[in-house]
PDB file of N, CA and C in Angstrom:
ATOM      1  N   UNK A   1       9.625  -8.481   0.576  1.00  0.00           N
ATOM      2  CA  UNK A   1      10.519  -7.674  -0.219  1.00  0.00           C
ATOM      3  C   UNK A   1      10.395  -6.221   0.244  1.00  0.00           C
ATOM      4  N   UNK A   2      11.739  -5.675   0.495  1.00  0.00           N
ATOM      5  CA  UNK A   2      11.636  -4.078   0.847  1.00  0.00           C
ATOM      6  C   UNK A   2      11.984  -3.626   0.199  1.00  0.00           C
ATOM      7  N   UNK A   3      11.376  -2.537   0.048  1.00  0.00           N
ATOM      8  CA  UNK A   3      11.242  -1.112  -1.220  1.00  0.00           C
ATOM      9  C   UNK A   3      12.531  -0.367  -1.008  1.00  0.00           C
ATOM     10  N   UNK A   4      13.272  -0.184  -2.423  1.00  0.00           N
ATOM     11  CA  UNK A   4      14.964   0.787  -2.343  1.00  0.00           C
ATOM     12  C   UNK A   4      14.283   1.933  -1.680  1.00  0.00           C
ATOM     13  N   UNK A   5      15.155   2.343  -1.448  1.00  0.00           N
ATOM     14  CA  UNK A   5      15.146   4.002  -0.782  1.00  0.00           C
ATOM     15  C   UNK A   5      14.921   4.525  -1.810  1.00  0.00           C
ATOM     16  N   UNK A   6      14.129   5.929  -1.748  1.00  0.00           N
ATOM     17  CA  UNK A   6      13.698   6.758  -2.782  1.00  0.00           C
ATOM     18  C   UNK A   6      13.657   7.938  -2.529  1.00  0.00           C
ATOM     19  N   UNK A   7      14.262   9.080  -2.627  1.00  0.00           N
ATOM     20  CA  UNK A   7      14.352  10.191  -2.090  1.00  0.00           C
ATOM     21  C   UNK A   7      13.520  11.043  -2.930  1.00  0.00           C
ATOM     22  N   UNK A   8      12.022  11.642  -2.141  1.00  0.00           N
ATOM     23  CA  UNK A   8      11.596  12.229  -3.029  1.00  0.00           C
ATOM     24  C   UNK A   8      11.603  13.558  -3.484  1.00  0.00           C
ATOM     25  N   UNK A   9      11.254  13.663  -4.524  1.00  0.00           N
ATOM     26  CA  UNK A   9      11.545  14.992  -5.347  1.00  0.00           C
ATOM     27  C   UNK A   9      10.826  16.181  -4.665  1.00  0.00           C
ATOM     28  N   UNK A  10      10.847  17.385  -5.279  1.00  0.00           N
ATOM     29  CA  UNK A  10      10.217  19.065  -4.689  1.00  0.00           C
ATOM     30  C   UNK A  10       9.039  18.460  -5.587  1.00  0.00           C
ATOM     31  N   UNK A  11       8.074  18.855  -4.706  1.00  0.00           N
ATOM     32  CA  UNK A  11       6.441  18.866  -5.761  1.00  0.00           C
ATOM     33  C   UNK A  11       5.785  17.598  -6.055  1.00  0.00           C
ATOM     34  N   UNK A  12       6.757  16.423  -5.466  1.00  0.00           N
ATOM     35  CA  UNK A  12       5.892  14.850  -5.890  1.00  0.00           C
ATOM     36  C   UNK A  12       4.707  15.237  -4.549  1.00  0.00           C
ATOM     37  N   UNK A  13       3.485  15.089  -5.172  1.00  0.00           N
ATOM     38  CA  UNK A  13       2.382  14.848  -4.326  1.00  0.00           C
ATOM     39  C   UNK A  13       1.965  13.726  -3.402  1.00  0.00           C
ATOM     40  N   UNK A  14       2.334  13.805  -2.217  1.00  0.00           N
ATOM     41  CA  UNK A  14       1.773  12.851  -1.219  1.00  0.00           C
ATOM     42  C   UNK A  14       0.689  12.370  -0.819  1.00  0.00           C
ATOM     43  N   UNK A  15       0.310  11.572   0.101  1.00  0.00           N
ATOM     44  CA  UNK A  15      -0.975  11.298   0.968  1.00  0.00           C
ATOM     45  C   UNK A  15      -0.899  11.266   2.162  1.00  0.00           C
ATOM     46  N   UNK A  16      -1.378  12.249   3.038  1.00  0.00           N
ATOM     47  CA  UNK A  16      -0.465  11.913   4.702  1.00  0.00           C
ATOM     48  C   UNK A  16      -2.405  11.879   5.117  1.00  0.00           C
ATOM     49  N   UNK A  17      -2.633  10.502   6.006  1.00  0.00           N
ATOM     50  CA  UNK A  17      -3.482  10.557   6.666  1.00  0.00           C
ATOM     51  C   UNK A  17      -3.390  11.019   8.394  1.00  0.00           C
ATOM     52  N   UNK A  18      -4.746  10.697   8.730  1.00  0.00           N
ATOM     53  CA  UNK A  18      -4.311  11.457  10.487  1.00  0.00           C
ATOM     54  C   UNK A  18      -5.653  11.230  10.920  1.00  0.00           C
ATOM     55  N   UNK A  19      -5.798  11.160  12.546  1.00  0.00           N
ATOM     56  CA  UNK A  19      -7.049  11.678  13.114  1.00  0.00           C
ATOM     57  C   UNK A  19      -6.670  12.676  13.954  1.00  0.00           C
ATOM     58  N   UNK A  20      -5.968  13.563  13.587  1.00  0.00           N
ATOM     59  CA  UNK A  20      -5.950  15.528  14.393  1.00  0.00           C
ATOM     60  C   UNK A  20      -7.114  15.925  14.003  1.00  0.00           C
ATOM     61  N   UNK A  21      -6.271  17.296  14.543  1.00  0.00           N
ATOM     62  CA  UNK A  21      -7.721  18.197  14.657  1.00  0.00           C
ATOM     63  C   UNK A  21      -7.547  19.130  12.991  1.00  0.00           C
ATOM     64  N   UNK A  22      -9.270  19.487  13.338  1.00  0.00           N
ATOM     65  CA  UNK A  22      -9.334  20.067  11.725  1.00  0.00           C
ATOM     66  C   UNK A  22      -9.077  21.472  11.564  1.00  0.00           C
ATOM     67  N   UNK A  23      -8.336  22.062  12.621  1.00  0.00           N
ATOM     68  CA  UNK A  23      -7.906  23.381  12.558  1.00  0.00           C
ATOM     69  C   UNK A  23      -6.891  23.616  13.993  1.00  0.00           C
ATOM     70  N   UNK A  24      -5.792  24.873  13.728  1.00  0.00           N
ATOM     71  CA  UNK A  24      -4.922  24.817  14.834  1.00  0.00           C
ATOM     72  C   UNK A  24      -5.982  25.583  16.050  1.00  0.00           C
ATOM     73  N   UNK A  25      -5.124  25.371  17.262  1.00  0.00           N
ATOM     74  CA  UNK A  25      -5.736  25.893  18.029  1.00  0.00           C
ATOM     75  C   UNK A  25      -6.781  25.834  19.205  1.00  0.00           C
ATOM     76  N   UNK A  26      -7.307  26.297  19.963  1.00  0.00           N
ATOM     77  CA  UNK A  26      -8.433  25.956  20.498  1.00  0.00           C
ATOM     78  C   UNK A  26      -9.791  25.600  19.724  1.00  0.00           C
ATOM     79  N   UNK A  27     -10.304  26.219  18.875  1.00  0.00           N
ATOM     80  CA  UNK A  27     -11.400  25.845  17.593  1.00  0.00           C
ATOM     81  C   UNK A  27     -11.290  24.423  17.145  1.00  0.00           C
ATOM     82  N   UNK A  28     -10.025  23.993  17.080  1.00  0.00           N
ATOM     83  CA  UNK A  28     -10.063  22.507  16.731  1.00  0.00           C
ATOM     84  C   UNK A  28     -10.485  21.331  16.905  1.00  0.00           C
ATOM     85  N   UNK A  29     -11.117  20.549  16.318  1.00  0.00           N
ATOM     86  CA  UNK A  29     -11.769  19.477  16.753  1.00  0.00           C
ATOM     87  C   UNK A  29     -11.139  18.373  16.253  1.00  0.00           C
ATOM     88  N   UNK A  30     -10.459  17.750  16.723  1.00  0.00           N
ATOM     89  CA  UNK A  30     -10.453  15.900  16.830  1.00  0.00           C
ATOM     90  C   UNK A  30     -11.250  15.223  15.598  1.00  0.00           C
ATOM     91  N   UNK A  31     -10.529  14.621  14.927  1.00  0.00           N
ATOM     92  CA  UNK A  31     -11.808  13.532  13.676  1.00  0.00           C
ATOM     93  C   UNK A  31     -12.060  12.382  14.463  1.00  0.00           C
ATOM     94  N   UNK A  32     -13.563  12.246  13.739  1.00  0.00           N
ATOM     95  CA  UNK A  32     -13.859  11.028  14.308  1.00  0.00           C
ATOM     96  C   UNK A  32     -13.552   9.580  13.647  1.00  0.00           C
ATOM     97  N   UNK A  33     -13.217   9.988  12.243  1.00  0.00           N
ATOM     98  CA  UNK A  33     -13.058   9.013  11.181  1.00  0.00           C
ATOM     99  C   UNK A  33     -11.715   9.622  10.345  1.00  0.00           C
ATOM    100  N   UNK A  34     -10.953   8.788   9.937  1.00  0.00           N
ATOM    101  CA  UNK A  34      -9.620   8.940   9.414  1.00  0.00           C
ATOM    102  C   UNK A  34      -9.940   9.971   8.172  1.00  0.00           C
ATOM    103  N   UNK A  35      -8.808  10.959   8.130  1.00  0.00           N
ATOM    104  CA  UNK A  35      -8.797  12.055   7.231  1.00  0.00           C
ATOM    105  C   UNK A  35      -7.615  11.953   6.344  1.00  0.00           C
ATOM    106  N   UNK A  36      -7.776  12.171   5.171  1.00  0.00           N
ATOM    107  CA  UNK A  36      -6.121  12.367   4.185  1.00  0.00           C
ATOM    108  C   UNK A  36      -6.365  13.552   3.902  1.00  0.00           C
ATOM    109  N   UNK A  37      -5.059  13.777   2.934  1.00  0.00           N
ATOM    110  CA  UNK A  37      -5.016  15.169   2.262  1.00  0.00           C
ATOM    111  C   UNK A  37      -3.646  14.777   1.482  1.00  0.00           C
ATOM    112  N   UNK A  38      -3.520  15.746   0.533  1.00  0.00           N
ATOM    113  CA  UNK A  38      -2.541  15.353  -0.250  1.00  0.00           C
ATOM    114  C   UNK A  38      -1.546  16.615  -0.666  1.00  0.00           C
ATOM    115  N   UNK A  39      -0.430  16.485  -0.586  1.00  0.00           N
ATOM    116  CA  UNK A  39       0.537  17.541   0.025  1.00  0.00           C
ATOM    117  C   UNK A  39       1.485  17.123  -0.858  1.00  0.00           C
ATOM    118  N   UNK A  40       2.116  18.725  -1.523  1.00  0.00           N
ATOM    119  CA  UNK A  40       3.141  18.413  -2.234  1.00  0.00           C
ATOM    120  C   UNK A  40       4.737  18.626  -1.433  1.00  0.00           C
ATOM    121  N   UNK A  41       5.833  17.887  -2.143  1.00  0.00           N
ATOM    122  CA  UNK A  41       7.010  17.601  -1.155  1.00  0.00           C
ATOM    123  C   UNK A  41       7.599  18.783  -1.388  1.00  0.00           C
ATOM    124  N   UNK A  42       7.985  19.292  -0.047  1.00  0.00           N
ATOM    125  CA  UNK A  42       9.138  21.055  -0.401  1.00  0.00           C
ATOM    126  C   UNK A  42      10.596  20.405  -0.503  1.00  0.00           C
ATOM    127  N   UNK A  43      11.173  21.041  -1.284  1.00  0.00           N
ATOM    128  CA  UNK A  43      12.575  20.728  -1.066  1.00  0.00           C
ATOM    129  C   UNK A  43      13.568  20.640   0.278  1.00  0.00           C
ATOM    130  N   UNK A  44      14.429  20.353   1.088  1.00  0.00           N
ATOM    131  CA  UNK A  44      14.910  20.813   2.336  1.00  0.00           C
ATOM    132  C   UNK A  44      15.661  22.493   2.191  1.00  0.00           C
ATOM    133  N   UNK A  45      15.978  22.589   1.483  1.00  0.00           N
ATOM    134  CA  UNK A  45      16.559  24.246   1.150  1.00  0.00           C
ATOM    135  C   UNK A  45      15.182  24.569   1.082  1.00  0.00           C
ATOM    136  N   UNK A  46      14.250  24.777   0.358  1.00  0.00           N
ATOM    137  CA  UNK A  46      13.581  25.877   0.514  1.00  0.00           C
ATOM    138  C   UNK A  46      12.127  25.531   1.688  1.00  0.00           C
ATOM    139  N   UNK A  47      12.339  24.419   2.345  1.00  0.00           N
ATOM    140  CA  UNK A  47      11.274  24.191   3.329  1.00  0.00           C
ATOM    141  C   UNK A  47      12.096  25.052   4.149  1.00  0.00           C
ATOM    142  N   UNK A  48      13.076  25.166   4.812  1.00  0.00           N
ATOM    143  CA  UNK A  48      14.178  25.480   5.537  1.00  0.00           C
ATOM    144  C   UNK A  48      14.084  27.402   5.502  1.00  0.00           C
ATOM    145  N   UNK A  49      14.313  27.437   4.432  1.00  0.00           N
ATOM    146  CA  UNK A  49      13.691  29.343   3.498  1.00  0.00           C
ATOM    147  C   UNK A  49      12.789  29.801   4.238  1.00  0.00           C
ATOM    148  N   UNK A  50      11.607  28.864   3.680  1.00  0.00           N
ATOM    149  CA  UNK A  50      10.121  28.865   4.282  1.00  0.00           C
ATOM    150  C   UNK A  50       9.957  29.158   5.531  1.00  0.00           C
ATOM    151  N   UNK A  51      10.679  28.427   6.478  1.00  0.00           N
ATOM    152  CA  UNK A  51      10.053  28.137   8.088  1.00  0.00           C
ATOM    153  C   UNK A  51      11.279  29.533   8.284  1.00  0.00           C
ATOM    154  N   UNK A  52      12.161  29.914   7.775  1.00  0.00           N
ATOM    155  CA  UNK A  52      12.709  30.912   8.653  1.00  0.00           C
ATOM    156  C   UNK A  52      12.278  32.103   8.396  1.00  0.00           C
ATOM    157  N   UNK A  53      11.703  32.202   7.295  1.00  0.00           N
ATOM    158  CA  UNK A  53      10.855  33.771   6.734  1.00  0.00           C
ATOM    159  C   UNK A  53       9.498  34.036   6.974  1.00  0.00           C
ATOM    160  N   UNK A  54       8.866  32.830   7.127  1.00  0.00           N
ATOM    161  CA  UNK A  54       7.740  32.923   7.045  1.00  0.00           C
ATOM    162  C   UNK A  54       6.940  32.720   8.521  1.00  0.00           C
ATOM    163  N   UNK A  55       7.727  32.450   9.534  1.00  0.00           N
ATOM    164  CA  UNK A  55       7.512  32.013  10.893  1.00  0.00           C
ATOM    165  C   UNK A  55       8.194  32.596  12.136  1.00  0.00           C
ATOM    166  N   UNK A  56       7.891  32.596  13.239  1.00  0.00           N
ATOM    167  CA  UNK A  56       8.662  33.013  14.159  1.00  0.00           C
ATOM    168  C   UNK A  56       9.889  32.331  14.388  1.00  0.00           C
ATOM    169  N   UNK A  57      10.748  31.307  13.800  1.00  0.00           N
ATOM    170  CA  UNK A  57      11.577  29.879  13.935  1.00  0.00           C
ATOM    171  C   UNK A  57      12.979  31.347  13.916  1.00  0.00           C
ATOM    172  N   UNK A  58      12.765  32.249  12.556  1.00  0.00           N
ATOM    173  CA  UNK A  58      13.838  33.311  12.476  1.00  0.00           C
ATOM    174  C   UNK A  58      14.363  32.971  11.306  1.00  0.00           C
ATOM    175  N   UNK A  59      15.473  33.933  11.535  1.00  0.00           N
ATOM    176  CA  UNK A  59      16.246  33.369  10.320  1.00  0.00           C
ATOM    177  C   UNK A  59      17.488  32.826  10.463  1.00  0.00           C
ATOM    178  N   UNK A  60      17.973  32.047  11.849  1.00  0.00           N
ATOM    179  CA  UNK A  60      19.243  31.068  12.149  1.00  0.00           C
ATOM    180  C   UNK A  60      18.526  29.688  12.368  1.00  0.00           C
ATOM    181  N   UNK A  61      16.945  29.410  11.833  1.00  0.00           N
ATOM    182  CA  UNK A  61      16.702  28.168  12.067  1.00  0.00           C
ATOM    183  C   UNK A  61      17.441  27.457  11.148  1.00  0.00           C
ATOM    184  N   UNK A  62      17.932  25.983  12.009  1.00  0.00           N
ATOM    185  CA  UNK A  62      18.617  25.202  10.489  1.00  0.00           C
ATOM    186  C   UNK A  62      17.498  23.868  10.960  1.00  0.00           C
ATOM    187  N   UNK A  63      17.216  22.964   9.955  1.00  0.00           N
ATOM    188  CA  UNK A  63      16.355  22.115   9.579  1.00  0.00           C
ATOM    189  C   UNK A  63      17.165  21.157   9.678  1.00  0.00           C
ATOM    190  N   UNK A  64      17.247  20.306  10.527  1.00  0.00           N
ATOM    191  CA  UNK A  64      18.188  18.959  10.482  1.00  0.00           C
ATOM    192  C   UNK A  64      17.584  17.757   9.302  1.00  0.00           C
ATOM    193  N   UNK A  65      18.865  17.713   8.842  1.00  0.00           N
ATOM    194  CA  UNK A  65      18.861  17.012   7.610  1.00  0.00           C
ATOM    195  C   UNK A  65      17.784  15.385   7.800  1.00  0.00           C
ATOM    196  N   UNK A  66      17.417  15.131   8.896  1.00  0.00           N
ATOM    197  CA  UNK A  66      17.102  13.685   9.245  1.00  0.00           C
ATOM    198  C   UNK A  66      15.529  14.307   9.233  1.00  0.00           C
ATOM    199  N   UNK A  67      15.336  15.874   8.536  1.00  0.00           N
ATOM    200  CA  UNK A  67      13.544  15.750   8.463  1.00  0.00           C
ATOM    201  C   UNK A  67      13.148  16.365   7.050  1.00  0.00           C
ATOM    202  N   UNK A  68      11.529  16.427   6.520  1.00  0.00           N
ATOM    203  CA  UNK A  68      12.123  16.666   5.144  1.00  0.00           C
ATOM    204  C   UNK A  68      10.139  17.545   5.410  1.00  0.00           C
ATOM    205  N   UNK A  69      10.131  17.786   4.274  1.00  0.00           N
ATOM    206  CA  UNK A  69       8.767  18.807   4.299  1.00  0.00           C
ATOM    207  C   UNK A  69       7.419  18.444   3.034  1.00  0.00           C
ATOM    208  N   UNK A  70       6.558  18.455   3.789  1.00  0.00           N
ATOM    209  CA  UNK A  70       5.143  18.897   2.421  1.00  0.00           C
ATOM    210  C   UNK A  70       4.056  19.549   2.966  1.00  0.00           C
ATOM    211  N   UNK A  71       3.488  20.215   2.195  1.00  0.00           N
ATOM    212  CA  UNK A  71       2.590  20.961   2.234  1.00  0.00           C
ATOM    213  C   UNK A  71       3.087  22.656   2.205  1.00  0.00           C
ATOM    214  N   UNK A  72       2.434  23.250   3.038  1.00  0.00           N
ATOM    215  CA  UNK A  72       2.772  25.222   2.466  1.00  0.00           C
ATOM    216  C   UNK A  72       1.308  25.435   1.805  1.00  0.00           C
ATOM    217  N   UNK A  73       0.110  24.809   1.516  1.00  0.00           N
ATOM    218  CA  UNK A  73      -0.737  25.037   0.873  1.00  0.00           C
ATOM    219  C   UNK A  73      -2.290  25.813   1.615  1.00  0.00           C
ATOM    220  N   UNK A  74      -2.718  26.829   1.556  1.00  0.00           N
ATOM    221  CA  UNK A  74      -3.266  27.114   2.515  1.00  0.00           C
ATOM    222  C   UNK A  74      -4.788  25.956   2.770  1.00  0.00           C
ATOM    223  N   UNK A  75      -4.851  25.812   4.216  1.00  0.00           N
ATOM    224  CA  UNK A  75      -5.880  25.107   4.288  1.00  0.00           C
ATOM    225  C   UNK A  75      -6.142  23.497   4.144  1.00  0.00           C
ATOM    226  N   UNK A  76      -4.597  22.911   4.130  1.00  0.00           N
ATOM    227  CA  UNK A  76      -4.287  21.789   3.731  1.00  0.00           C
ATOM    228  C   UNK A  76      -3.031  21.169   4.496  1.00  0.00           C
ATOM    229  N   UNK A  77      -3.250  20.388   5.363  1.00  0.00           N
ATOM    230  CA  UNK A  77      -2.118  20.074   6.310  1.00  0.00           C
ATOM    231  C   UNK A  77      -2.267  18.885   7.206  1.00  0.00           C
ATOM    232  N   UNK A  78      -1.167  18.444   8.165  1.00  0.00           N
ATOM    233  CA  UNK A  78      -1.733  17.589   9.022  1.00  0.00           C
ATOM    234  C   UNK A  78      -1.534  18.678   9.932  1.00  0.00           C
ATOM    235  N   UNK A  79      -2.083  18.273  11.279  1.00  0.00           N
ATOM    236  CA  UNK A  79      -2.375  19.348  12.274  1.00  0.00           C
ATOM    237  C   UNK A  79      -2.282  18.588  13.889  1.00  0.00           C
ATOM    238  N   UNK A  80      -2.333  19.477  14.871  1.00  0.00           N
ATOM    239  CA  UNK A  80      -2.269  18.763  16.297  1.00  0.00           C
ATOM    240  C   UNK A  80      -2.659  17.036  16.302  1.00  0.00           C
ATOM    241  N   UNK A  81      -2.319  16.291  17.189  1.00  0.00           N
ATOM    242  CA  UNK A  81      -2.898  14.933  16.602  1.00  0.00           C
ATOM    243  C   UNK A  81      -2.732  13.898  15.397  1.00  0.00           C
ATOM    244  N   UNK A  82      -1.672  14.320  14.917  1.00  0.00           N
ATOM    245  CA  UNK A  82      -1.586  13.550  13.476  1.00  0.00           C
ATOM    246  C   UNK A  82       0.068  13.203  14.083  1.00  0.00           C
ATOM    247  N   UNK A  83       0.462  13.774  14.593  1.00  0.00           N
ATOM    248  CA  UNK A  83       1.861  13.248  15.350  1.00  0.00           C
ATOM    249  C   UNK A  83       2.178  11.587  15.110  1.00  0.00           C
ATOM    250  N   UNK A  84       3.242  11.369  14.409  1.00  0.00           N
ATOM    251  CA  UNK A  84       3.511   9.821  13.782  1.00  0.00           C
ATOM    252  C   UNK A  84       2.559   9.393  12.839  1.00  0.00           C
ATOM    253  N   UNK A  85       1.852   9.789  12.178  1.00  0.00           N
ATOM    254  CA  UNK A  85       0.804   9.057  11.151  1.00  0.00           C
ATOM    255  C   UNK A  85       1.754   9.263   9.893  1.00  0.00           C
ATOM    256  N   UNK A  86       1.851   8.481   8.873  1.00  0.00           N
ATOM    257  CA  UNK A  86       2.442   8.069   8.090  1.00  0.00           C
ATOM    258  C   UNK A  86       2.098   9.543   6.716  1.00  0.00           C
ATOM    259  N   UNK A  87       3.158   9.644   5.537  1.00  0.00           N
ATOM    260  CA  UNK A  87       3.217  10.162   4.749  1.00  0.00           C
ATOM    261  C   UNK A  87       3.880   9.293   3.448  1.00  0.00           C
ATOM    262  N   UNK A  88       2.924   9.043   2.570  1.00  0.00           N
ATOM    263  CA  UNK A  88       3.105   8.252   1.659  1.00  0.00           C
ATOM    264  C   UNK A  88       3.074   8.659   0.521  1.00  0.00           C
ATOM    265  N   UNK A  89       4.443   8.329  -0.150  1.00  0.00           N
ATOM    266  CA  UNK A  89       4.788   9.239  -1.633  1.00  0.00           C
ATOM    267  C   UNK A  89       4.399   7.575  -2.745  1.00  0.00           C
ATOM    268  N   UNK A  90       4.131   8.160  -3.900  1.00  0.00           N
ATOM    269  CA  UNK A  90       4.127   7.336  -5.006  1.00  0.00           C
ATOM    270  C   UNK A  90       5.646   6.476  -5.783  1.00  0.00           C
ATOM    271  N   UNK A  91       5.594   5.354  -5.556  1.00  0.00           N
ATOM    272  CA  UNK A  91       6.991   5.188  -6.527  1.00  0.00           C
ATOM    273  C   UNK A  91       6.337   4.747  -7.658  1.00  0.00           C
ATOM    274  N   UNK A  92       4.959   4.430  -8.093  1.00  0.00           N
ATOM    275  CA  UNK A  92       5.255   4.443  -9.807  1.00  0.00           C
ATOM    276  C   UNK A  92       3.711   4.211  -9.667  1.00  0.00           C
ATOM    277  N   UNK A  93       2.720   3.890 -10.486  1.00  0.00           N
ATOM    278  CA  UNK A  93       1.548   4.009 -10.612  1.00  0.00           C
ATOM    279  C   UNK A  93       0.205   3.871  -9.934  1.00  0.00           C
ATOM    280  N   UNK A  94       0.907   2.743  -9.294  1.00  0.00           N
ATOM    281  CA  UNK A  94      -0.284   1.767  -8.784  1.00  0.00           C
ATOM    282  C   UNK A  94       0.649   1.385  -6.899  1.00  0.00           C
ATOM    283  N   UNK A  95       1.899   1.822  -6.849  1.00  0.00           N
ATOM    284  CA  UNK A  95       2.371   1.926  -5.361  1.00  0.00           C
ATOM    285  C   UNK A  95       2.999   2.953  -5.043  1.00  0.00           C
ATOM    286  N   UNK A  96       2.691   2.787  -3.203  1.00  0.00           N
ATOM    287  CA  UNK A  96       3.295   3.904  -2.463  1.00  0.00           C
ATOM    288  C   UNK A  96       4.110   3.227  -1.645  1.00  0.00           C
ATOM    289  N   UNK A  97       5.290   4.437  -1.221  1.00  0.00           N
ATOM    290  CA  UNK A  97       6.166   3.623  -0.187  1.00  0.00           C
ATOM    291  C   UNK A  97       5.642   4.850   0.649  1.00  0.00           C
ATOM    292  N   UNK A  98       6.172   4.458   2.489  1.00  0.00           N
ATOM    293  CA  UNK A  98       6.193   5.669   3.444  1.00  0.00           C
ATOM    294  C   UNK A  98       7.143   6.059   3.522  1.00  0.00           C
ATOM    295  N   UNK A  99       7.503   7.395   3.055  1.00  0.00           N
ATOM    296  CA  UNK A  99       8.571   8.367   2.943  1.00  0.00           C
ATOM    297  C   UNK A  99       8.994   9.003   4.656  1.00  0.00           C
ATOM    298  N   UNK A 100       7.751   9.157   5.052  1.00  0.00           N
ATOM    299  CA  UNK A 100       7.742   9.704   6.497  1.00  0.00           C
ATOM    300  C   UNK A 100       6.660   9.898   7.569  1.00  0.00           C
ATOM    301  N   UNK A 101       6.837  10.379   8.686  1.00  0.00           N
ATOM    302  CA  UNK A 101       6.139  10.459   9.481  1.00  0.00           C
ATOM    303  C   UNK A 101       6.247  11.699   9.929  1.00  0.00           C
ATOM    304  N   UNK A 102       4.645  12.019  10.402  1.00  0.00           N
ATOM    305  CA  UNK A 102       4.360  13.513  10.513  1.00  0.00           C
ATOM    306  C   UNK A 102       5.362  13.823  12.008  1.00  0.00           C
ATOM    307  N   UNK A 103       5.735  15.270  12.412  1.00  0.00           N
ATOM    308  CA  UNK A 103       6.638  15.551  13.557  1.00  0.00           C
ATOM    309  C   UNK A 103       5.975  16.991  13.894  1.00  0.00           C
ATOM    310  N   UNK A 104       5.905  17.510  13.151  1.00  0.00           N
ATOM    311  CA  UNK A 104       5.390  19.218  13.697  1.00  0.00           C
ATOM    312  C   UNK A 104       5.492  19.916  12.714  1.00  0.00           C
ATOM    313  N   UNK A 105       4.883  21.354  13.167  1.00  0.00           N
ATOM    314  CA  UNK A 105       4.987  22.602  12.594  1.00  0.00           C
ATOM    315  C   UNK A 105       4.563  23.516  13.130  1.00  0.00           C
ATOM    316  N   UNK A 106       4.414  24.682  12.760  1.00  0.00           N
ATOM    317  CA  UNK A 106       3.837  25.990  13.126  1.00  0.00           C
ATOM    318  C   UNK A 106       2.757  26.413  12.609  1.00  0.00           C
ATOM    319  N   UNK A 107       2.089  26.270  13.490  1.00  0.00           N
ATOM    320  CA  UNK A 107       0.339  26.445  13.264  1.00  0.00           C
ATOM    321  C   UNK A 107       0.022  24.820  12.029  1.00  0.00           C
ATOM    322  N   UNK A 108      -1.456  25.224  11.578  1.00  0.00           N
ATOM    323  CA  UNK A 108      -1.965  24.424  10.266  1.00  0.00           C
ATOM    324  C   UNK A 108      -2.202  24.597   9.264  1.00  0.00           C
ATOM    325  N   UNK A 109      -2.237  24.664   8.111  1.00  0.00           N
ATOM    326  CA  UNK A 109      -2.597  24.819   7.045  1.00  0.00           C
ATOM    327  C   UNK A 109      -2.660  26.125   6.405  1.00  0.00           C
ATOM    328  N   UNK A 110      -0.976  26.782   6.854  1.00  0.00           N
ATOM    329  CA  UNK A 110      -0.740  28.278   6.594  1.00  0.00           C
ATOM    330  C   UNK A 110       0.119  28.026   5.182  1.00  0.00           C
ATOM    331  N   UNK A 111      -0.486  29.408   4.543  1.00  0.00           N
ATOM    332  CA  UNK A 111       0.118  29.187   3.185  1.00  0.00           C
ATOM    333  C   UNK A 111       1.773  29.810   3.220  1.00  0.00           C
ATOM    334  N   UNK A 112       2.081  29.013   2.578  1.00  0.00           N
ATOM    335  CA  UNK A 112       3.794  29.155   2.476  1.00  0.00           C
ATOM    336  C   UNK A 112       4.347  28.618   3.373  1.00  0.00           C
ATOM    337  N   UNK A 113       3.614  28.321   4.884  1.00  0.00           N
ATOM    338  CA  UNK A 113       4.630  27.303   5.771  1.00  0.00           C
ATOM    339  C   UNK A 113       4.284  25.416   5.882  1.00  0.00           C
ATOM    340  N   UNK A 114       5.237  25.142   5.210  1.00  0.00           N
ATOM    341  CA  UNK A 114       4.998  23.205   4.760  1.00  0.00           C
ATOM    342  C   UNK A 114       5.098  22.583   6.495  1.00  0.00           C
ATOM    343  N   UNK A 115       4.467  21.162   6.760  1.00  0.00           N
ATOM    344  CA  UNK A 115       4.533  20.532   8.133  1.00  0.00           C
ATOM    345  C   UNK A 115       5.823  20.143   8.275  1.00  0.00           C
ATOM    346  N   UNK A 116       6.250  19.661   8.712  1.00  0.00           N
ATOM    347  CA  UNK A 116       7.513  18.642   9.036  1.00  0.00           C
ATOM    348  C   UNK A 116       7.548  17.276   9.733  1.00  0.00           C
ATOM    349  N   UNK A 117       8.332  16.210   8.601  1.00  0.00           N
ATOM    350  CA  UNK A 117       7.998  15.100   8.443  1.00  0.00           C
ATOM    351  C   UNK A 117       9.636  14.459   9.169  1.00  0.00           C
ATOM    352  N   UNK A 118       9.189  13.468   9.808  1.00  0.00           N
ATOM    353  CA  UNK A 118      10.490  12.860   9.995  1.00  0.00           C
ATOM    354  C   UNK A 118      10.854  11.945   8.893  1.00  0.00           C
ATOM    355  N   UNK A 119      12.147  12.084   8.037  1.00  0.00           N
ATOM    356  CA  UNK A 119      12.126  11.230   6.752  1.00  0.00           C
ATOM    357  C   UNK A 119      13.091  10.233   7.363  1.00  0.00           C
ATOM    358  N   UNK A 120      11.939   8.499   7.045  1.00  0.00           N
ATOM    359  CA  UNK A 120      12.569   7.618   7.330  1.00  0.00           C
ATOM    360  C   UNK A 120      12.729   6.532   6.614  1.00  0.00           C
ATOM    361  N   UNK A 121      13.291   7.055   5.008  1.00  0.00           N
ATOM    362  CA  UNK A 121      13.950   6.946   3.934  1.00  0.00           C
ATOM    363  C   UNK A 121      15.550   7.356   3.955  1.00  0.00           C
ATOM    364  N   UNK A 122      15.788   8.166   5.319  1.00  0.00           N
ATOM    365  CA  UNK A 122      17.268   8.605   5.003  1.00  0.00           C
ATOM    366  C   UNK A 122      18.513   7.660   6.046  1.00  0.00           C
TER     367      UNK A 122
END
């Protein structure tokens, strides 16, 4: 049985696991053992806000609708290496569906700029 599509909301809290590194950059190190973190969902308007104010992207970046955002929290992110690892939102207590897969961002775990997820819910 496959799960309806569920488009998730601004602020539903995720789980995106990964084995990246634990900081951007050269300093970064590789995990040796699987890492989560839990990341809340940005809206596409204001992930979109976000990455053009808050980043070198500018302010004519447009965010193609086929990707969607979480995190912005400082110190909390997926990072180099987490490329395709899954992002899993809650549909009701006790299950998760995968909303998406990690794709990029600018730098890691900078506050106010969320990662970017390929949403493959849409």
């Amino acid at each position: 049985m496959f799960a309806s599509t569920v488009q998730q909301e601004d602020g539903t809290r995720c789980l995106a696991t990964g084995w990246g590194k634990d900081k951007f950059g050269k300093e970064g190190r590789y995990s040796t053992v699987l890492k989560k973190v839990v990341l809340p969902v940005v809206s596409h308007d204001r992930c979109e806000h976000l990455l053009r104010s808050n980043t070198s992207l500018g302010k004519l970046f447009n965010l193609h609708s086929t990707f969607m955002c979480a995190g912005g929290e400082k110190d909390k992110d997926t990072c180099t290496g987490d490329g395709g690892s899954p992002l899993a939102c809650p549909m009701d207590t006790d299950r998760f569906v995968q909303s998406a897969m990690v794709a990029w961002g600018v730098g890691c775990g900078k506050d106010g700029v969320p990662g970017v997820y390929v949403d493959v819910q849409t």
